[in-house]
C-alpha atoms as a PDB file:
ATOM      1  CA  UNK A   1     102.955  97.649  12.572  1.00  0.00           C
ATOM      2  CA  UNK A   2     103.782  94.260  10.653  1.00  0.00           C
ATOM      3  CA  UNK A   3     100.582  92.572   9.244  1.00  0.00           C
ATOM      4  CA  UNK A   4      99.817  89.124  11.843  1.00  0.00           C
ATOM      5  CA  UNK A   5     103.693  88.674  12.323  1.00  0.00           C
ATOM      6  CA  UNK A   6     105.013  86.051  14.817  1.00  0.00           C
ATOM      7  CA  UNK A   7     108.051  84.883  15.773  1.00  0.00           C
ATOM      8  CA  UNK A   8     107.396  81.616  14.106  1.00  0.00           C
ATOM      9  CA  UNK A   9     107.535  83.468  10.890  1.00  0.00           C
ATOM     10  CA  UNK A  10     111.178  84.024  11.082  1.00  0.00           C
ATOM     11  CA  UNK A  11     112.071  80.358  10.211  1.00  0.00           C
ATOM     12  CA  UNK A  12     111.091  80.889   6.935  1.00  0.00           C
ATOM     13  CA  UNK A  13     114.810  82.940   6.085  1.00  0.00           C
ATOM     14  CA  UNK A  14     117.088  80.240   5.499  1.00  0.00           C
ATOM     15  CA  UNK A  15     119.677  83.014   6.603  1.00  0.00           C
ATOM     16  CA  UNK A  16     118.072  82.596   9.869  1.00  0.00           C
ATOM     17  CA  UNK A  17     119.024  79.616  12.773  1.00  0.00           C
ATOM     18  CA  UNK A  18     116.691  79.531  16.177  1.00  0.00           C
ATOM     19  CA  UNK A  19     119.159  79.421  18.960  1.00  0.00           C
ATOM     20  CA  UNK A  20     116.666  78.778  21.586  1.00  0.00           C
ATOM     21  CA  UNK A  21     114.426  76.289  19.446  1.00  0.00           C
ATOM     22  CA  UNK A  22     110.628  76.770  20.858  1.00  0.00           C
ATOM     23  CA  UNK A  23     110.742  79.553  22.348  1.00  0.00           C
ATOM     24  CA  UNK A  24     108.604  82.298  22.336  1.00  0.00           C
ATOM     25  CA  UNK A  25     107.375  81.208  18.642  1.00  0.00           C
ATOM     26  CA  UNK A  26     103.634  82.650  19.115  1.00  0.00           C
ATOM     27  CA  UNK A  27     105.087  86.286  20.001  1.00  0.00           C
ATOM     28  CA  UNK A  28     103.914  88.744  17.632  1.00  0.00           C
ATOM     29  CA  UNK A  29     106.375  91.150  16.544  1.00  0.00           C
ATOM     30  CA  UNK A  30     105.075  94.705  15.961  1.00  0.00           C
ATOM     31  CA  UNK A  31     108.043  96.026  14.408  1.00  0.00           C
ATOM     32  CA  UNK A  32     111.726  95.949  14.080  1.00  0.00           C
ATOM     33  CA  UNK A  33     114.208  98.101  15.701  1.00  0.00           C
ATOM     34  CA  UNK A  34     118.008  97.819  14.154  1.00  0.00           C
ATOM     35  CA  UNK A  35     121.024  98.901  16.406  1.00  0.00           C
ATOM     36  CA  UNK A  36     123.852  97.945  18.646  1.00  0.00           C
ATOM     37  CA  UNK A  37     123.620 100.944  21.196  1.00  0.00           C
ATOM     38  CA  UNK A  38     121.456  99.156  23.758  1.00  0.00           C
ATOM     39  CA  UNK A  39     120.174 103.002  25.298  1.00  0.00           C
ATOM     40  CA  UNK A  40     119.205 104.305  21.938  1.00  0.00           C
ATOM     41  CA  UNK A  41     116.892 100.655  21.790  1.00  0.00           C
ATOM     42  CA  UNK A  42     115.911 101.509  25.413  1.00  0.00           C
ATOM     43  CA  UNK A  43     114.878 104.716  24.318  1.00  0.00           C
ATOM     44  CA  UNK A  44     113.754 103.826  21.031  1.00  0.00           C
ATOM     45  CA  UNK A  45     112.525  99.750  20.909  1.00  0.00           C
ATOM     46  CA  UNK A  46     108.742  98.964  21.509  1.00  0.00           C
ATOM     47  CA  UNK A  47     107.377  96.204  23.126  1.00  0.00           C
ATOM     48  CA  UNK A  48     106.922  93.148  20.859  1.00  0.00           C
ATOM     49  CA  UNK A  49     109.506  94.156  18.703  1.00  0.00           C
ATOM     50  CA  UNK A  50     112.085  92.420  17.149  1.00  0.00           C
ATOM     51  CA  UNK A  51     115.826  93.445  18.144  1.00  0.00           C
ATOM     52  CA  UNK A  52     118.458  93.211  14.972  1.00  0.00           C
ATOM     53  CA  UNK A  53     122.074  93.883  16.378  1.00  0.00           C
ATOM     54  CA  UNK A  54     125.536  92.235  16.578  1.00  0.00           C
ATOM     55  CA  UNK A  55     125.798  93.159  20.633  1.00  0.00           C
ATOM     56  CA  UNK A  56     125.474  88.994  22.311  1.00  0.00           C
ATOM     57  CA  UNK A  57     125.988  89.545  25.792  1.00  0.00           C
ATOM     58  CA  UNK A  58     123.603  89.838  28.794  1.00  0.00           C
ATOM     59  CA  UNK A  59     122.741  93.055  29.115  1.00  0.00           C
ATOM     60  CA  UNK A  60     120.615  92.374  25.717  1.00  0.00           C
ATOM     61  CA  UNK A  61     118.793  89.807  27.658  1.00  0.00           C
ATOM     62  CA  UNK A  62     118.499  92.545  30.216  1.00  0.00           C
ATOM     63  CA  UNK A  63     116.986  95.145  27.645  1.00  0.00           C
ATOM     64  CA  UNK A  64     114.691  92.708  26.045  1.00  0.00           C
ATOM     65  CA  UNK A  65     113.229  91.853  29.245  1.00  0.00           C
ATOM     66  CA  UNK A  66     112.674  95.528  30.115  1.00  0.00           C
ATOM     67  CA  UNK A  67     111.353  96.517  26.936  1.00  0.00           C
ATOM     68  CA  UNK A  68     109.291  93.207  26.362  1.00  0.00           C
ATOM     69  CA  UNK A  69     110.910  92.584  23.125  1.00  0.00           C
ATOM     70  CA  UNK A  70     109.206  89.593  20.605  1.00  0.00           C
ATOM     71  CA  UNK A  71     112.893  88.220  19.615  1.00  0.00           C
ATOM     72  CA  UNK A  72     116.580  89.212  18.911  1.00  0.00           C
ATOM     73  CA  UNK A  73     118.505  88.630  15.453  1.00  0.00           C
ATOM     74  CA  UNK A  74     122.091  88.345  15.520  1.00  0.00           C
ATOM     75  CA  UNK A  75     123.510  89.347  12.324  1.00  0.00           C
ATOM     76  CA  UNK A  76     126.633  88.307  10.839  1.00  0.00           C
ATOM     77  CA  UNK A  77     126.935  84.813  12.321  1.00  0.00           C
ATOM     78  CA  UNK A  78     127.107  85.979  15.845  1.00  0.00           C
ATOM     79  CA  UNK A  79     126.603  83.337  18.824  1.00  0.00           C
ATOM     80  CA  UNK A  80     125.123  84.747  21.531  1.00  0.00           C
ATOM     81  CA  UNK A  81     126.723  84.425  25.186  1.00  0.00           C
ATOM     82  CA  UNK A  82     125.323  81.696  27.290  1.00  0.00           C
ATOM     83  CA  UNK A  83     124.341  83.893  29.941  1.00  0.00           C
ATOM     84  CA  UNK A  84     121.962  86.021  27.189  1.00  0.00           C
ATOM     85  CA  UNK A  85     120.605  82.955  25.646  1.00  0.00           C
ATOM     86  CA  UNK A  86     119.746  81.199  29.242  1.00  0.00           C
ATOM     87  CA  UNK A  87     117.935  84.857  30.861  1.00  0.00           C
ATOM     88  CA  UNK A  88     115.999  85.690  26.784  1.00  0.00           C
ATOM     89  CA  UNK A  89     114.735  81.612  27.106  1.00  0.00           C
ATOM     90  CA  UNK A  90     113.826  81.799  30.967  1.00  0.00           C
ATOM     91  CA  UNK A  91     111.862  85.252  29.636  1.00  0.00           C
ATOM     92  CA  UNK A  92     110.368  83.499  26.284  1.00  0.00           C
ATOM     93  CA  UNK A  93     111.844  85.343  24.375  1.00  0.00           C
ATOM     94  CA  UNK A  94     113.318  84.119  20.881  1.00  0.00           C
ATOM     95  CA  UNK A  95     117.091  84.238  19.881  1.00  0.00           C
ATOM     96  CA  UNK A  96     117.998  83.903  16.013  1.00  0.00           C
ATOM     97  CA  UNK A  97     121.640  83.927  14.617  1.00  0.00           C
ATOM     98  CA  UNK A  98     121.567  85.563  10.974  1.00  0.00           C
ATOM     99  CA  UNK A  99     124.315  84.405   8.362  1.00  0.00           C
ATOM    100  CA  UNK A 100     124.038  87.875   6.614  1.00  0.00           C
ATOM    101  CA  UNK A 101     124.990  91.411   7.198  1.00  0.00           C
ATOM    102  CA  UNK A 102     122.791  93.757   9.360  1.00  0.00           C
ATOM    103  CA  UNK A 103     121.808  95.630   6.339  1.00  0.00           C
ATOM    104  CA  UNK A 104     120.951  92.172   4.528  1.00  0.00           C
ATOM    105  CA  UNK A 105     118.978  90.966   6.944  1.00  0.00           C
ATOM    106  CA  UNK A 106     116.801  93.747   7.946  1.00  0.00           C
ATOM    107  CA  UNK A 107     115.907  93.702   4.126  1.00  0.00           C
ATOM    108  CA  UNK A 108     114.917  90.420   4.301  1.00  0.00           C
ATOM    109  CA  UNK A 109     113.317  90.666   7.912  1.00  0.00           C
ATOM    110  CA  UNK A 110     111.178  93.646   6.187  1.00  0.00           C
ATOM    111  CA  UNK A 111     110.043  91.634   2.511  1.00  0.00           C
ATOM    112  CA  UNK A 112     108.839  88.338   5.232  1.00  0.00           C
ATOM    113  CA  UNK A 113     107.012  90.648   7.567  1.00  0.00           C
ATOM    114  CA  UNK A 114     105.784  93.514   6.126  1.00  0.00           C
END
């Protein structure tokens, strides 16, 4: 579990640009799950937790709903589709675009939040 984390927190990483500016930003966010394989995060991704991955289409939306996640991060300067940034704001929940590397930025995700 990260120690009082909100979504809020996350524009604190200059790497980091809201995509969907207001929303969601008094989530918490319990933890972070890393991956692109949208079963394994069904299987694997808690509710209130942040989703880091380079997948930007609408079936992300569609697993953040069902899991209840916090917010996504898209690494390496990925936009996300219209169609997943419309369903995560109509669901409150947070979409960031990441100018680093997966790897980079779930360093810096874990030094902000931990």
């Amino acid at each position: 579990m990260l120690a009082d984390a909100k979504v809020k927190d996350l524009n604190k990483l200059s790497c980091l640009k809201s995509l969907n500016v207001g929303i969601g930003e008094d989530r918490s966010i319990e933890g972070i799950y890393c991956g692109d394989l949208l079963s394994d995060c069904l299987a694997s991704a808690k509710q209130d937790y942040l989703l880091l991955t380079i997948q930007n289409h609408k079936n992300v939306a569609a697993v953040a709903i069902l899991k209840q996640l916090s917010c996504i991060v898209l690494s390496k300067q990925i936009q996300a589709s219209e169609e997943m940034l419309n369903l995560c704001s109509e669901n409150n929940i947070a979409v960031f675009q990441s100018s680093e590397d997966s790897f980079t930025t779930a360093i810096l995700l874990y030094e902000l939040l931990k």
